[in-house]
C-alpha atoms as a PDB file:
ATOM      1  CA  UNK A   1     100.713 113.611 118.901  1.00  0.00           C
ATOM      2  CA  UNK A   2     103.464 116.376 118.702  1.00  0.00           C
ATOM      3  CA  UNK A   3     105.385 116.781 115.511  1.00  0.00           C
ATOM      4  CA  UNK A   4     109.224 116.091 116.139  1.00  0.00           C
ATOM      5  CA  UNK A   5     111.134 119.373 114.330  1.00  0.00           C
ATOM      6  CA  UNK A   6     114.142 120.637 113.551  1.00  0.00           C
ATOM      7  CA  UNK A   7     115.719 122.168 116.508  1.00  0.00           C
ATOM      8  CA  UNK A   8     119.341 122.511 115.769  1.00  0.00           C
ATOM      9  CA  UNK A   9     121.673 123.427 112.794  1.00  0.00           C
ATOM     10  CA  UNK A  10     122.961 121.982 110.140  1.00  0.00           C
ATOM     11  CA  UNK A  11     127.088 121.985 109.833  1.00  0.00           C
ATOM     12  CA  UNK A  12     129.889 120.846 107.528  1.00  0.00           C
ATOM     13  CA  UNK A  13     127.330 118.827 104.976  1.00  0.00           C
ATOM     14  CA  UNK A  14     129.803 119.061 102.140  1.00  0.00           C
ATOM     15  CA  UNK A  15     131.934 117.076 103.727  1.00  0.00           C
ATOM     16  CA  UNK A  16     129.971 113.915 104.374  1.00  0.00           C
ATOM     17  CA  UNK A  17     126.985 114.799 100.966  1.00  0.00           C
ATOM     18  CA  UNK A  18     127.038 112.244  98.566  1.00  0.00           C
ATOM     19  CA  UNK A  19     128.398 113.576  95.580  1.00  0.00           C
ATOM     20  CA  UNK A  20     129.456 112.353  92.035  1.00  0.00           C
ATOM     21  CA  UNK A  21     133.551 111.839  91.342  1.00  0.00           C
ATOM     22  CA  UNK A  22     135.188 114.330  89.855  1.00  0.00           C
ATOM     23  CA  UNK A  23     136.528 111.711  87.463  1.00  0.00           C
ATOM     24  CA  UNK A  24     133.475 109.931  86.541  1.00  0.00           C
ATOM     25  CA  UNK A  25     130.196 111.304  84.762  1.00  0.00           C
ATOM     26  CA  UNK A  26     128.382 108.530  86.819  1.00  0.00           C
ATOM     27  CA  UNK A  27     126.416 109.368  90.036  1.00  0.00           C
ATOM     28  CA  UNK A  28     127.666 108.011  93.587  1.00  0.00           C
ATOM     29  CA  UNK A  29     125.451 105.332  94.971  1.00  0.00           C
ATOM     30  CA  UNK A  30     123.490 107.170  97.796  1.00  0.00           C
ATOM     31  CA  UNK A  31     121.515 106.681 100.897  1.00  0.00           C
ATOM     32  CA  UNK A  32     119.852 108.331 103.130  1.00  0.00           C
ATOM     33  CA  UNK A  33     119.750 108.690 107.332  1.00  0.00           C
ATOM     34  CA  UNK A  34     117.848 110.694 109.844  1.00  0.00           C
ATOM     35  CA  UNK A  35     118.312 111.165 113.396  1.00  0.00           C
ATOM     36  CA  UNK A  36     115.796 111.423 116.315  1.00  0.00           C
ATOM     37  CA  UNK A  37     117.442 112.265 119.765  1.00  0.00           C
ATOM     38  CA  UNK A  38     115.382 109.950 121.670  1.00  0.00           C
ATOM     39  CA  UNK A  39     117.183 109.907 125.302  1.00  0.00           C
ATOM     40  CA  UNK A  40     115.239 111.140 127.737  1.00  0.00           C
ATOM     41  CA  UNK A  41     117.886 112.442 130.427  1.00  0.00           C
ATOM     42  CA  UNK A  42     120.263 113.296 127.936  1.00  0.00           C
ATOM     43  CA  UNK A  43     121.844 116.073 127.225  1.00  0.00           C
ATOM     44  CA  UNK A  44     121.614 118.115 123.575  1.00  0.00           C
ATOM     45  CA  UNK A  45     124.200 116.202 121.193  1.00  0.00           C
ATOM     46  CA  UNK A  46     126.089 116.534 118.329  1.00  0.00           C
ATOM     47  CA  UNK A  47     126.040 114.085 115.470  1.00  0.00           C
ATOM     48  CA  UNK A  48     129.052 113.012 113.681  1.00  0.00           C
ATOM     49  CA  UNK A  49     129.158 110.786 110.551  1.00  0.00           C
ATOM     50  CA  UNK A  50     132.838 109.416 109.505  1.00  0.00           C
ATOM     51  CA  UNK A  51     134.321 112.415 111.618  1.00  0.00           C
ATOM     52  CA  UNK A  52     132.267 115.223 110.240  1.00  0.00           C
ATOM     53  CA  UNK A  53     130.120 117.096 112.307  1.00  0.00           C
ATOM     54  CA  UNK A  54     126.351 117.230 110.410  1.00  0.00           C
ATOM     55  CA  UNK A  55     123.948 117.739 113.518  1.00  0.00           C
ATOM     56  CA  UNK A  56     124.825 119.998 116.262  1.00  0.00           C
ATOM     57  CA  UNK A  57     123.028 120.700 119.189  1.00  0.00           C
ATOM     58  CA  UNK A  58     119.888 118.019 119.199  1.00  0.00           C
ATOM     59  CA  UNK A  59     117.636 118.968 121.941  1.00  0.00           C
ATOM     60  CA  UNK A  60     115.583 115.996 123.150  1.00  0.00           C
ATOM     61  CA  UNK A  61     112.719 114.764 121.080  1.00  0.00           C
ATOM     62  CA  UNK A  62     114.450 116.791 118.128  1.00  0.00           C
ATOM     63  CA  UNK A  63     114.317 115.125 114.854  1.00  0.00           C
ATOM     64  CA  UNK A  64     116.639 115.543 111.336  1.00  0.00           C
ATOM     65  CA  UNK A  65     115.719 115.756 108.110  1.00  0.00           C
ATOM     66  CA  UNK A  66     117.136 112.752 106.256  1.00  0.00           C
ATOM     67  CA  UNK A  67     120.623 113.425 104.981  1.00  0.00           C
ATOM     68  CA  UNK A  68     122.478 111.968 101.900  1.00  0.00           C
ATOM     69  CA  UNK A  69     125.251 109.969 102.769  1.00  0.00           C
ATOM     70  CA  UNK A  70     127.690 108.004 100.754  1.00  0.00           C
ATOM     71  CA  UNK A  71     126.800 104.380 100.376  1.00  0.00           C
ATOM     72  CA  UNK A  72     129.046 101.969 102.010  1.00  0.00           C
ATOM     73  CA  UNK A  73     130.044 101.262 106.082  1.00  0.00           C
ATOM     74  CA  UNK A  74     129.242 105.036 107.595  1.00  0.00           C
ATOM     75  CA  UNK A  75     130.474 105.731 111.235  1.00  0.00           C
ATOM     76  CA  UNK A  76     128.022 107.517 113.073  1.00  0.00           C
ATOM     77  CA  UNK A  77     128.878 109.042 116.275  1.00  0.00           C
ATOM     78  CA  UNK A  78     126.700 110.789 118.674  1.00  0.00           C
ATOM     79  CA  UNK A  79     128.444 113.260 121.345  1.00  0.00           C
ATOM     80  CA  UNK A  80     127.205 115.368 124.179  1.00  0.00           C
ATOM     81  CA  UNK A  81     126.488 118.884 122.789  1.00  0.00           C
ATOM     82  CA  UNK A  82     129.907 121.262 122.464  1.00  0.00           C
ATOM     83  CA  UNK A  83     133.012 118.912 122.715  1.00  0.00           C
ATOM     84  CA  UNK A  84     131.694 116.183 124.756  1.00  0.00           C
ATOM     85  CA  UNK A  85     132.555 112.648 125.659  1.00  0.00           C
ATOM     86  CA  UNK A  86     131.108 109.961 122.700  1.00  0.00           C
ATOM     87  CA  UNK A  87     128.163 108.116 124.216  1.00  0.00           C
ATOM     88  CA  UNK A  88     127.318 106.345 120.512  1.00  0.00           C
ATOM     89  CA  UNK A  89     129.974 104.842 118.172  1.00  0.00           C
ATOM     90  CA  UNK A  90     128.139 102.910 115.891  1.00  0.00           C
ATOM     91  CA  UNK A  91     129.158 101.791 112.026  1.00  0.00           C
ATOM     92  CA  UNK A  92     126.053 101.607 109.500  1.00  0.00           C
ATOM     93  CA  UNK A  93     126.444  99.379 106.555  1.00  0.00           C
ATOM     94  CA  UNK A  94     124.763 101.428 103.730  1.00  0.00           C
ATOM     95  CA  UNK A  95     123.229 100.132 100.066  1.00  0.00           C
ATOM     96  CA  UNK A  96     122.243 102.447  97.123  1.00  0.00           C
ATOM     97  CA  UNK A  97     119.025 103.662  98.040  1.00  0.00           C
ATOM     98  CA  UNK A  98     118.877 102.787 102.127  1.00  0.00           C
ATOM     99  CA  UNK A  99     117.173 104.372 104.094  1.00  0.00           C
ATOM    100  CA  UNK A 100     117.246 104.784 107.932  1.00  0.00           C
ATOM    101  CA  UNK A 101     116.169 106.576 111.169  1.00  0.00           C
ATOM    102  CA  UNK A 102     118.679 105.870 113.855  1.00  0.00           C
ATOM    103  CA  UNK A 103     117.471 106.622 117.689  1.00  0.00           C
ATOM    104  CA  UNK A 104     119.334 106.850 119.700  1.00  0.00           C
ATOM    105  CA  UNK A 105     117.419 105.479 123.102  1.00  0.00           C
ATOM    106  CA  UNK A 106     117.221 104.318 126.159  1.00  0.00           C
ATOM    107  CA  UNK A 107     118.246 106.460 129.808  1.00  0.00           C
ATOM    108  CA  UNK A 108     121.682 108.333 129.456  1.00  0.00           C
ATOM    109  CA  UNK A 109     123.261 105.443 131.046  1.00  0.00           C
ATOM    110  CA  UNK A 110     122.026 102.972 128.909  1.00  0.00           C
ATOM    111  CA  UNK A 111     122.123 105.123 125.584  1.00  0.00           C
ATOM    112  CA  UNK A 112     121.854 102.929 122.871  1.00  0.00           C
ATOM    113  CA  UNK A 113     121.206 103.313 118.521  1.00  0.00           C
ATOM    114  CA  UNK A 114     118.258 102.016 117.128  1.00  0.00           C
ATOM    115  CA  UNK A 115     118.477 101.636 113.811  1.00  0.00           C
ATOM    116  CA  UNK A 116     114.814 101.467 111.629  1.00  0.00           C
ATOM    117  CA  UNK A 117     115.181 100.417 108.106  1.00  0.00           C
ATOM    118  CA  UNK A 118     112.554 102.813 106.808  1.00  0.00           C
ATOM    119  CA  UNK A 119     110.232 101.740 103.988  1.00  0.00           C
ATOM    120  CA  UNK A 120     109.358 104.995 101.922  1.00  0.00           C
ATOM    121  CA  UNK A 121     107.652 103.084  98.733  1.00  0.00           C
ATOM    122  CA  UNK A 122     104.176 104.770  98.524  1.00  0.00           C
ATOM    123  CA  UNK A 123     100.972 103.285  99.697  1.00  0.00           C
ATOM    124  CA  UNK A 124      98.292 101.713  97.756  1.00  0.00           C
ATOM    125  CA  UNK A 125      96.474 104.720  96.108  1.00  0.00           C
ATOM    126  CA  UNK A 126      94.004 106.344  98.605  1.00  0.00           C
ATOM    127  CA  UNK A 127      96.147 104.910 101.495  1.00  0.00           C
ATOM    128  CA  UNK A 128      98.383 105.795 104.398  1.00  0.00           C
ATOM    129  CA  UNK A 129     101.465 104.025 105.419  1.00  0.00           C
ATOM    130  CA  UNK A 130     102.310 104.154 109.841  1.00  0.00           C
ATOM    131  CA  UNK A 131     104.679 102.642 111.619  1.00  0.00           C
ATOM    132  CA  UNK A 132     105.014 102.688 115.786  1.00  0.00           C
ATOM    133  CA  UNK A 133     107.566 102.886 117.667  1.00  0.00           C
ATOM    134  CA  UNK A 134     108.478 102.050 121.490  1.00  0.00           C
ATOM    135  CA  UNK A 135     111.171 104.510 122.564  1.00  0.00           C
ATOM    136  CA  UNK A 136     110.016 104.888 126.236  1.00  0.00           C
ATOM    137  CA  UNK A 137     112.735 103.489 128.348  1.00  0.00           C
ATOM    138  CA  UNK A 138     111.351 103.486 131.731  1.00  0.00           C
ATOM    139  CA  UNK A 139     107.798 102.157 130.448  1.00  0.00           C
ATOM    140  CA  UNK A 140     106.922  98.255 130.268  1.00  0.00           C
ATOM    141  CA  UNK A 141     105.086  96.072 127.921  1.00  0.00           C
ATOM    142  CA  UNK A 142     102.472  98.224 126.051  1.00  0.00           C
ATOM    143  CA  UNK A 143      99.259  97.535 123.808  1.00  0.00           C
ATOM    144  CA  UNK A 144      98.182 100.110 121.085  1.00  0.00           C
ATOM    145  CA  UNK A 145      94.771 100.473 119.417  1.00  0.00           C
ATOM    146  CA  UNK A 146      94.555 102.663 116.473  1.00  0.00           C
ATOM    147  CA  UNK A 147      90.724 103.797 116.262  1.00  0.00           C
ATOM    148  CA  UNK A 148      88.437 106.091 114.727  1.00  0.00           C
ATOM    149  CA  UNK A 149      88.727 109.387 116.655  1.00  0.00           C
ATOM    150  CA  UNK A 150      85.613 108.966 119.192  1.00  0.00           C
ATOM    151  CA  UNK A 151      85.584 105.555 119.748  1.00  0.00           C
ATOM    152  CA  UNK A 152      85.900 103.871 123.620  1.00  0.00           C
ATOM    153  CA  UNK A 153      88.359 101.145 124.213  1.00  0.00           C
ATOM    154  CA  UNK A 154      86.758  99.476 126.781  1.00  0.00           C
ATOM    155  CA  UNK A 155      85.342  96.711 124.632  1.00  0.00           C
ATOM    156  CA  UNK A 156      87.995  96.679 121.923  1.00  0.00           C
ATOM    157  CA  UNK A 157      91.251  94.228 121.308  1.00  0.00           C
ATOM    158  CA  UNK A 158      94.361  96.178 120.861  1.00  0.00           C
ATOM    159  CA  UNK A 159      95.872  95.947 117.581  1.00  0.00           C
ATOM    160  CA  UNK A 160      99.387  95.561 118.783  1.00  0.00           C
ATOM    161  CA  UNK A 161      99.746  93.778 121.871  1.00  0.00           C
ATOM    162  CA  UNK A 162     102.709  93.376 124.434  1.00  0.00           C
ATOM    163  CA  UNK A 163     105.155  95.708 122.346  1.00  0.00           C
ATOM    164  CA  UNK A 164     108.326  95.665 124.527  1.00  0.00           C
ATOM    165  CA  UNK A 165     110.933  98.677 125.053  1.00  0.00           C
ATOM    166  CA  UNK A 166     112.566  98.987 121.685  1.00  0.00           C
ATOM    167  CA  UNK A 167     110.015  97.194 119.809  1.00  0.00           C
ATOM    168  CA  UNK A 168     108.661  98.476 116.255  1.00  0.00           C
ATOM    169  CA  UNK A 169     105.106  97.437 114.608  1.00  0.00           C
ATOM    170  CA  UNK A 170     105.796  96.905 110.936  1.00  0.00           C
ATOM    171  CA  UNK A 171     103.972  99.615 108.495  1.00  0.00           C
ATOM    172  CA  UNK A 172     100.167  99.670 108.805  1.00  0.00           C
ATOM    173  CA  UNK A 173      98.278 100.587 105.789  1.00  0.00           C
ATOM    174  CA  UNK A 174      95.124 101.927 105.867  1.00  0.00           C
ATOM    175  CA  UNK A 175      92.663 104.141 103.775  1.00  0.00           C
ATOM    176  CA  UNK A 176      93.146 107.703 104.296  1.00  0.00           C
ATOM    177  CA  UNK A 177      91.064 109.449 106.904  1.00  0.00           C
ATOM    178  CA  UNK A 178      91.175 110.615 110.734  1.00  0.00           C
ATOM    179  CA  UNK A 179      92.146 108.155 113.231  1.00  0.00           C
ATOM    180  CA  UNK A 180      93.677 108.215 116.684  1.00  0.00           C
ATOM    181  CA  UNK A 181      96.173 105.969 118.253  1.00  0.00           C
ATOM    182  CA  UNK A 182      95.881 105.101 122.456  1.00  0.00           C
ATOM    183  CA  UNK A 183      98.907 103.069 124.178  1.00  0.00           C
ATOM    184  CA  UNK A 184      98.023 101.551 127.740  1.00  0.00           C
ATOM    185  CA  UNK A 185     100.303  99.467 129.549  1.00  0.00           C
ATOM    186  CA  UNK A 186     100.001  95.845 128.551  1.00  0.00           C
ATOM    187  CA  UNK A 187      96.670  94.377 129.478  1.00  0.00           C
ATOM    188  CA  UNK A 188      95.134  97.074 130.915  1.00  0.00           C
ATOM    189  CA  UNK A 189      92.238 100.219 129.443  1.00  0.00           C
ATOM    190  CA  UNK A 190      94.573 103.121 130.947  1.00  0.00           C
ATOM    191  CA  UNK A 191      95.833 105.362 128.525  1.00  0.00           C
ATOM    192  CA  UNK A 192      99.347 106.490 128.864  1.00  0.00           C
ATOM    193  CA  UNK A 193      99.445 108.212 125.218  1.00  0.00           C
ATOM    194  CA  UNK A 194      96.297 109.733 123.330  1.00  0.00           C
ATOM    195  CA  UNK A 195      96.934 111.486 120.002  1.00  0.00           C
ATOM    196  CA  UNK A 196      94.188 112.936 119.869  1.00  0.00           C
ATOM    197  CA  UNK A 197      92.447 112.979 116.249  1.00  0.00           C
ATOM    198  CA  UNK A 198      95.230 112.049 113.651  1.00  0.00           C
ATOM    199  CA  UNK A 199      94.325 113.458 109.639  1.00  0.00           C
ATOM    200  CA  UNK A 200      96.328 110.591 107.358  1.00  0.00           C
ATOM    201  CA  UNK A 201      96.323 111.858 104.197  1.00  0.00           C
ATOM    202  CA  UNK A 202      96.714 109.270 100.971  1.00  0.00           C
ATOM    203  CA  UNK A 203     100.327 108.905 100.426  1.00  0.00           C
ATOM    204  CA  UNK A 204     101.605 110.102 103.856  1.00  0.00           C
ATOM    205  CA  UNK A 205     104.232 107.661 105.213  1.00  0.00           C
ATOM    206  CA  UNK A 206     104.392 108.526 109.445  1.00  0.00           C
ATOM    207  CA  UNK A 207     106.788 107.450 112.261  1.00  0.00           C
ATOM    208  CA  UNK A 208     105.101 107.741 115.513  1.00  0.00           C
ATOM    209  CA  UNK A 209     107.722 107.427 118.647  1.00  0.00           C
ATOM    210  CA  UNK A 210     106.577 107.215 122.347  1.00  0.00           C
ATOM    211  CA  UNK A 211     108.724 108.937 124.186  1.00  0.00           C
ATOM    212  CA  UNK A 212     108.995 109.791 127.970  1.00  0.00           C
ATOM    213  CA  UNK A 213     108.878 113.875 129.449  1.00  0.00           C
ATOM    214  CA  UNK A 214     112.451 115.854 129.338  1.00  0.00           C
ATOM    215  CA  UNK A 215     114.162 113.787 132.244  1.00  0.00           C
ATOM    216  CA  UNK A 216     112.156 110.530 132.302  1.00  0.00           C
ATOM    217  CA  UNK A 217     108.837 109.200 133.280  1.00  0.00           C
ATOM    218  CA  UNK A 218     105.577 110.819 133.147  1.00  0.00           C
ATOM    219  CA  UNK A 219     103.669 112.611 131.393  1.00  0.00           C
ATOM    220  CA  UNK A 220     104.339 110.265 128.325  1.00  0.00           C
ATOM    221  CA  UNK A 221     103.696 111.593 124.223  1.00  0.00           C
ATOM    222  CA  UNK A 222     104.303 110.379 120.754  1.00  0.00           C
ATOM    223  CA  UNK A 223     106.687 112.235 118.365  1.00  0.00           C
ATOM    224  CA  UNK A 224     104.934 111.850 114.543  1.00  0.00           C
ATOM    225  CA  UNK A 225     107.785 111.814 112.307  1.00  0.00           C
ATOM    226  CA  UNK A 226     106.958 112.697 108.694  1.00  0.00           C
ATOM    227  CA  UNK A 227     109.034 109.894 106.380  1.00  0.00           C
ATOM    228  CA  UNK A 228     107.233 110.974 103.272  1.00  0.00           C
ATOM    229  CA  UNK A 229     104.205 113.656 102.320  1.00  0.00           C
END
């Protein structure tokens, strides 16, 4: 499993930060939003929230760091790299202290948000916290089995079973330790994904994504995003 990073820069923050007034001692009420380009035949893209550019240049499989937004209804807008037309127009309804990942999914055609609310409390002491992720447009129902590192899955149940395009396992939790995480297409033993040995430290909060190759279909991988840790 690859770790999604930062491959683009960061523009025109102050305009869009959360910040406190200018006539109030109080703070603003804040939350927070990450992007993950997540369109396999897409073009790099430029993120836009109320207007203001904050992302430019998202390559695919590229991930944000959370950014601080105002609380309240946020417009986010995602546009092809440079000028381009707006494939995402989307208005987020933010609380004090939200947090989400938006993807933005699904085959150029097709492009879509999805928007994660993302659960960043910390684990139970000597715990992990990992949530999966779907993002594969072109792939079917899936099963997942999250094992110790050299075990078969021949004889073994998946833990999630028939996750659809789109669809998102709620957080596992789990003591710290190495694992790995297989995803075969529903029903079957053939592994489209292998992580390959995963070290979950206690307190780590992870987003794993399957995504499709640059351009769609095969070979298939998992983007591990780090929420927390």
């Amino acid at each position: 499993m690859k770790s999604a990073f930062s491959r683009f820069a960061l523009v025109g923050l102050v305009a869009v930060l959360a910040a406190c007034d200018s006539d109030s001692n109080a703070p603003a009420a804040t939350a927070s939003i990450r992007v993950v380009h997540g369109s396999p035949d897409a073009p790099a893209v430029d993120v836009f929230v109320d207007g203001q550019p904050v992302l430019t240049n998202v390559a695919y499989q590229a991930a944000s760091p959370y950014l601080e937004v105002k609380a309240g209804t946020r417009n986010v807008q995602v546009r092809a790299a440079g000028g381009g037309a707006t494939v995402i127009d989307a208005d987020l309804v933010k609380q004090d202290g939200d947090v989400h990942t938006v993807i933005a999914t699904n085959v150029l055609a097709s492009i879509e948000p999805l928007v994660l609310t993302d659960d960043n409390s910390a684990p139970a002491a000597g715990n992990f916290k990992l949530r999966l992720v779907h993002g594969a447009p072109n792939v079917g129902l899936v099963d997942i089995y999250i094992t110790a590192p050299g075990a078969a899955i021949d004889a073994l149940t998946p833990d999630l079973t028939n996750i659809p395009f789109k669809g998102v396992s709620s957080y596992i939790e789990a003591p710290a330790g190495q694992y790995r995480v297989r995803i075969t297409p529903a029903g079957t033993k053939t592994v489209a994904i292998d992580t390959g040995t995963l070290d979950l430290v206690a307190g780590q909060i992870r987003t794993g994504i399957a995504v499709e190759s640059t351009g769609g279909g095969a070979p298939l991988s998992a983007l591990l995003l780090a929420d927390k840790n």
